[in-house]
Structures are given as C-alpha cells and as structure tokens.
Protein backbone atom coordinates (compact mmCIF):
# COMPACT_ATOMS: atom_id res chain seq x y z
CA UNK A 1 58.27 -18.24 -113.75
CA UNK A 2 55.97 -15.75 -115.05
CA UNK A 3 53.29 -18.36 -115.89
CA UNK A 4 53.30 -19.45 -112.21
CA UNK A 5 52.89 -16.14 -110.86
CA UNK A 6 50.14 -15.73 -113.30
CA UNK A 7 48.41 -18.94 -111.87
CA UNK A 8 48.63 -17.61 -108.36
CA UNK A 9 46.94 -14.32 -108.97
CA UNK A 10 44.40 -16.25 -111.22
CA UNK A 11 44.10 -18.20 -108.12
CA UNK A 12 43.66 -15.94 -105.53
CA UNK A 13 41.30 -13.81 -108.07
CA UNK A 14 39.14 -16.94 -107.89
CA UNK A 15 39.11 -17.60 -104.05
CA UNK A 16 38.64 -14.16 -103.73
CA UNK A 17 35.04 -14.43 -105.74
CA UNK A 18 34.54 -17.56 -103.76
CA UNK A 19 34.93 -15.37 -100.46
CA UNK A 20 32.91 -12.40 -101.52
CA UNK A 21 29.89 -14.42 -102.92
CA UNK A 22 29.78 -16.16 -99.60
CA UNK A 23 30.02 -12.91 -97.80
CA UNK A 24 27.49 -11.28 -100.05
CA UNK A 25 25.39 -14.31 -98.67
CA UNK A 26 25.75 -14.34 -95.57
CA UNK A 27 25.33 -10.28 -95.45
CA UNK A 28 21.72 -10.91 -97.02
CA UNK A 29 20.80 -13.68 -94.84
CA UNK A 30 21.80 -11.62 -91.67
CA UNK A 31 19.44 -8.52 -92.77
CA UNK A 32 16.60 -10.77 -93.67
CA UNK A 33 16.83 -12.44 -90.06
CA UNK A 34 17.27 -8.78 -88.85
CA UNK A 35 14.35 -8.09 -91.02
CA UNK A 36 12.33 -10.61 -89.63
CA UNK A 37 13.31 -10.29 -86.37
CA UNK A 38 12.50 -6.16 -86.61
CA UNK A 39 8.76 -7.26 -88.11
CA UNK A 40 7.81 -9.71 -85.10
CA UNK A 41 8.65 -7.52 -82.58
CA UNK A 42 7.11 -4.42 -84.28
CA UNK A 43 3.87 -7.60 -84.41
CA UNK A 44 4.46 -7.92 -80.60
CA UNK A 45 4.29 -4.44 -79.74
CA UNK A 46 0.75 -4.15 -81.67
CA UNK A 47 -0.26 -7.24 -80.12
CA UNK A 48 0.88 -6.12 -76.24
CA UNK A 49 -0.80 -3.07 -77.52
CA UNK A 50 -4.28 -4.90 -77.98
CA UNK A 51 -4.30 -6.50 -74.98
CA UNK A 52 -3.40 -3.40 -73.16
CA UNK A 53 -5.88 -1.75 -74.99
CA UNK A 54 -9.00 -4.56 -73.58
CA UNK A 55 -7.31 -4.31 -70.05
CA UNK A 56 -7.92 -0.78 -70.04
CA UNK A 57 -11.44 -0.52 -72.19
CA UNK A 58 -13.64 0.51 -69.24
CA UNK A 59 -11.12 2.90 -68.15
CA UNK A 60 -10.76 4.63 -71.72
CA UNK A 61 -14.55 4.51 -72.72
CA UNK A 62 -15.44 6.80 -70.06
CA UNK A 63 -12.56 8.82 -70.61
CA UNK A 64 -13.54 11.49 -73.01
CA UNK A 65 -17.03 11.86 -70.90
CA UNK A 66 -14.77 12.42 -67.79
CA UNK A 67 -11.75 14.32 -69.03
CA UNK A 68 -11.06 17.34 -66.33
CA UNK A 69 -10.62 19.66 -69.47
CA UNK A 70 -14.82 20.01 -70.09
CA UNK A 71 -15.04 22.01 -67.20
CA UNK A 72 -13.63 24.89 -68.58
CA UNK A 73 -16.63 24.27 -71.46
CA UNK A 74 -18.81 24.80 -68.35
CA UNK A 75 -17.23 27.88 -66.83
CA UNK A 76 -18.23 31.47 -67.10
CA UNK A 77 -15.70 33.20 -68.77
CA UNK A 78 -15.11 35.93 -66.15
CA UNK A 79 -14.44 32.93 -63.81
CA UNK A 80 -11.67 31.89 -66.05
CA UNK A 81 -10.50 35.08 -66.40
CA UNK A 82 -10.33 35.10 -62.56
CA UNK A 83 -8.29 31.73 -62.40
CA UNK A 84 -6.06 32.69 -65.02
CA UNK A 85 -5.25 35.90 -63.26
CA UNK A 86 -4.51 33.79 -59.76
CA UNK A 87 -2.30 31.44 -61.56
CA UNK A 88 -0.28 34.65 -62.94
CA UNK A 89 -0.87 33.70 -66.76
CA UNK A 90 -3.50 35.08 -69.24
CA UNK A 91 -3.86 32.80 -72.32
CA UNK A 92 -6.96 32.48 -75.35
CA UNK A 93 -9.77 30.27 -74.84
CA UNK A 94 -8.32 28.35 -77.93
CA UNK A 95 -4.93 27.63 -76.13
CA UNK A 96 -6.20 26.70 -72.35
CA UNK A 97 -5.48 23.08 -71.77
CA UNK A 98 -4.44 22.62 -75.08
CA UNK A 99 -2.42 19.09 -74.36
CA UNK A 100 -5.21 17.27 -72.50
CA UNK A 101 -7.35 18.47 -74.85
CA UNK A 102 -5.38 16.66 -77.62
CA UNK A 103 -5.22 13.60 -75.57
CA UNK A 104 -9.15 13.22 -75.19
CA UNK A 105 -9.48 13.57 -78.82
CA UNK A 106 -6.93 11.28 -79.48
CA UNK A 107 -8.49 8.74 -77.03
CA UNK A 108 -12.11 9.10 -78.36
CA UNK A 109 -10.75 8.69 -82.00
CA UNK A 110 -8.87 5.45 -81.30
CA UNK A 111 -11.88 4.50 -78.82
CA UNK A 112 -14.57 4.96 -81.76
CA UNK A 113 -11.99 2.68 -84.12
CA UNK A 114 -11.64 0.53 -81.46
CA UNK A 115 -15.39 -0.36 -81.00
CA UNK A 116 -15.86 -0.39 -84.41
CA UNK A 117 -13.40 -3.43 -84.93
CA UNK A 118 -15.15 -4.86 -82.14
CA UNK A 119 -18.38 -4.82 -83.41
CA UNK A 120 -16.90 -6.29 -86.47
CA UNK A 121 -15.16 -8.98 -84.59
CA UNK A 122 -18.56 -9.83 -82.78
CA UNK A 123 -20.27 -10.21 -85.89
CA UNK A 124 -17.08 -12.43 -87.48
CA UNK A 125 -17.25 -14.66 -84.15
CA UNK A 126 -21.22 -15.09 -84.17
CA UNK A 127 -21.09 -15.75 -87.82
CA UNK A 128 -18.48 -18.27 -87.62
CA UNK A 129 -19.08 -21.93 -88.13
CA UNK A 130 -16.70 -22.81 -85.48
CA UNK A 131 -18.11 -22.98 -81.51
CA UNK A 132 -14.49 -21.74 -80.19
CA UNK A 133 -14.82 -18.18 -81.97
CA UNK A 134 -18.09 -17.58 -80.72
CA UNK A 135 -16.68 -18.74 -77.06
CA UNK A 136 -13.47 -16.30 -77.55
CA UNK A 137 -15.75 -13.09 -78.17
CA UNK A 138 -17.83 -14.01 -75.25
CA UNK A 139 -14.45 -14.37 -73.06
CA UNK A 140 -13.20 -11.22 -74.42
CA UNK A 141 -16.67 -9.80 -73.69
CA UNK A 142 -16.58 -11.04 -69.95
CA UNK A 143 -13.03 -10.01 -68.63
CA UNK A 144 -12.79 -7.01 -70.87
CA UNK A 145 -16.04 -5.45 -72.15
CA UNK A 146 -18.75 -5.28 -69.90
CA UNK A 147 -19.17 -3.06 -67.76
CA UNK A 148 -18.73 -5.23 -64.24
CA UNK A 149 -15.60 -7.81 -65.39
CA UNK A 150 -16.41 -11.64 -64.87
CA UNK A 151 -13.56 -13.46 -63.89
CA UNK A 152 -11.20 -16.09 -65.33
CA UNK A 153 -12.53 -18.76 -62.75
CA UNK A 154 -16.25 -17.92 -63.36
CA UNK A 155 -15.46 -17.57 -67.02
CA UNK A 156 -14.33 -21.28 -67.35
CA UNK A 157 -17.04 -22.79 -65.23
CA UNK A 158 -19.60 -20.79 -67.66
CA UNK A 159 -17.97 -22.41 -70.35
CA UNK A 160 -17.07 -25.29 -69.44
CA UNK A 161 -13.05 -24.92 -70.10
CA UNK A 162 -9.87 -24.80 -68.30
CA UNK A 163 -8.93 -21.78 -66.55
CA UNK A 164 -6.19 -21.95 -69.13
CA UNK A 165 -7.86 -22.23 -72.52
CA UNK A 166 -9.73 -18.98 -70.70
CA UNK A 167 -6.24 -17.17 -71.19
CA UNK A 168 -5.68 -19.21 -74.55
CA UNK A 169 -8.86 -17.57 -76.23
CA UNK A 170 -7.62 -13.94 -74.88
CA UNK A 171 -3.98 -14.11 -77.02
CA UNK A 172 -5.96 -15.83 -79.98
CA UNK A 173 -8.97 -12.78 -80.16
CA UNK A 174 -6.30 -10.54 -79.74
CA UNK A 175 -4.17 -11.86 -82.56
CA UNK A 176 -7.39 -11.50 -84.55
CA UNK A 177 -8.20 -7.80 -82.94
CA UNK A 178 -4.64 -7.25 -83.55
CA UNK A 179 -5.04 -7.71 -87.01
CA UNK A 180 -8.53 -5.69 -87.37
CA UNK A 181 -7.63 -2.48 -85.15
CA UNK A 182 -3.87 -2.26 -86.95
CA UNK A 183 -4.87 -3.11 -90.52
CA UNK A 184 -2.21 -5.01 -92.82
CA UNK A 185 0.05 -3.73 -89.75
CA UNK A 186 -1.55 -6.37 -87.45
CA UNK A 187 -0.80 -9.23 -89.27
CA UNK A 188 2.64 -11.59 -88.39
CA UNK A 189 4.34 -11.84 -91.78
C-alpha cells in the first residue's frame, strides 16, 4: 500500500512538471506576442506621426516666423506694462507667454530635424540606383513640400503611374522618413 501511494505522488509530481513547463511556455510566448504587438503599434504611431508630420509641413515651417508670441519682442515695454495692468496681472518679461513660447521652440527644433532628414532622404533617393526612389521623393516633394501642393491626379499623370502607386510611394517614403526622423526608434523590428 505504501508503495502505491508513493507511485501516485511520484505521479502527480511528474504531471505537475509537465503542467508548469507548458505553462511557463505558454506565459513566454504570450509576452513575446504582447511584446511584439506593443513594438508595432509604438512603429505605427511614429509612422502616423510622419505622415502627419508631411501633411502639416507648410503649416509648421512658417510657424515659428508667425507665432503670436514675437509680438511682445516688438512691444515697448511701457505698452506691456499697460496690457498687463488691463488684464489685472503683472508678471516678468521672462514669464509672459511662457507656454507658447515653449511650443515654438519645440516646433522649430523638431522642424530643423525634420528638414535635415529630408535633405538626407533627397540625397539617398537621387543617389539611388533604383528609378522608384527617386519618383517617391519627388511625390513626397509635390503633395507635401512645396510650397503650392500638386495633386495626387496631376502627380500620376507627371509620372506616369496609377493614382494608387501615388499613395503607395507616400507609406513607403514615410516608412523610410520614419526610420530617419525617429532613429533606431523608426525601424519595425
């Protein structure tokens, strides 16, 4: 009798491995989907982030030229004084529209980055043996970075392409942009 219960609990001890080990498993292939799943969207966001960041390249290139807080640059300082007075408040010069302030930094800094990777792209694309990279920059170039947009339709007749491969050669620059404005952080593991 004792020698069977013996075999039982050897038994059990030895399902009970079984079941942990496959546990253990199937913990560490869960986190590494997790993992993975956690590293392409983090990759999306940069990517949606790119192609935000071309949509609204006109908009942000003039924005540090344009941003309302250079007036007070401008302004007399008794005239400040004056307005500050109106508005019931009485702050330093240092302090006075602190927040937009930041933001136009901010927006120059990423802005200077921004053209820099550019620039870098260009030169990748024109020094490229293959005829689709130098058509993506110039795609990228018409909807995005000049100054009056071309559009998609007069985009592919210029090239010669669908309207389609038009919108194809936007998500492949900005997989490539991705990669350049983000660092390491840009690139899909």
């Amino acid at each position: 009798m004792g020698k069977q219960r013996e075999q039982k609990q050897t038994l059990s001890k030895e399902v009970l491995d079984q079941i942990t080990e496959h546990a253990a498993k199937v913990a560490v292939e869960t986190y590494n989907k997790q993992k993975d799943r956690e590293e392409k969207e983090k990759f999306d966001r940069r990517l949606n982030n790119t192609k935000l960041l071309l949509e609204h390249y006109r908009d942000f290139s003039d924005y540090g030229d344009k941003a309302i807080y250079r007036i007070y640059e401008e302004l007399d300082e008794d005239v400040i004084d004056i307005i500050e007075m109106m508005e019931g408040r009485r702050t330093d010069k240092d302090s006075r529209v602190e927040s937009i302030e930041k933001g136009v930094m901010r927006t120059r800094a990423i802005m200077n980055h921004v053209n820099a990777m550019l620039e870098v792209y260009k030169k990748s694309c024109e020094d490229s043996p293959y005829p689709e990279d130098r058509r993506r920059y110039r795609v990228v170039e018409g909807l995005y970075l000049k100054k009056v947009p071309e559009s998609v339709q007069d985009i592919a007749e210029y090239e010669g392409i669908a309207e389609r491969t038009v919108y194809k050669d936007v998500t492949a620059a900005c997989r490539r942009l991705t990669a350049l404005i983000f660092g390491i952080d840009g690139f899909q593991r």
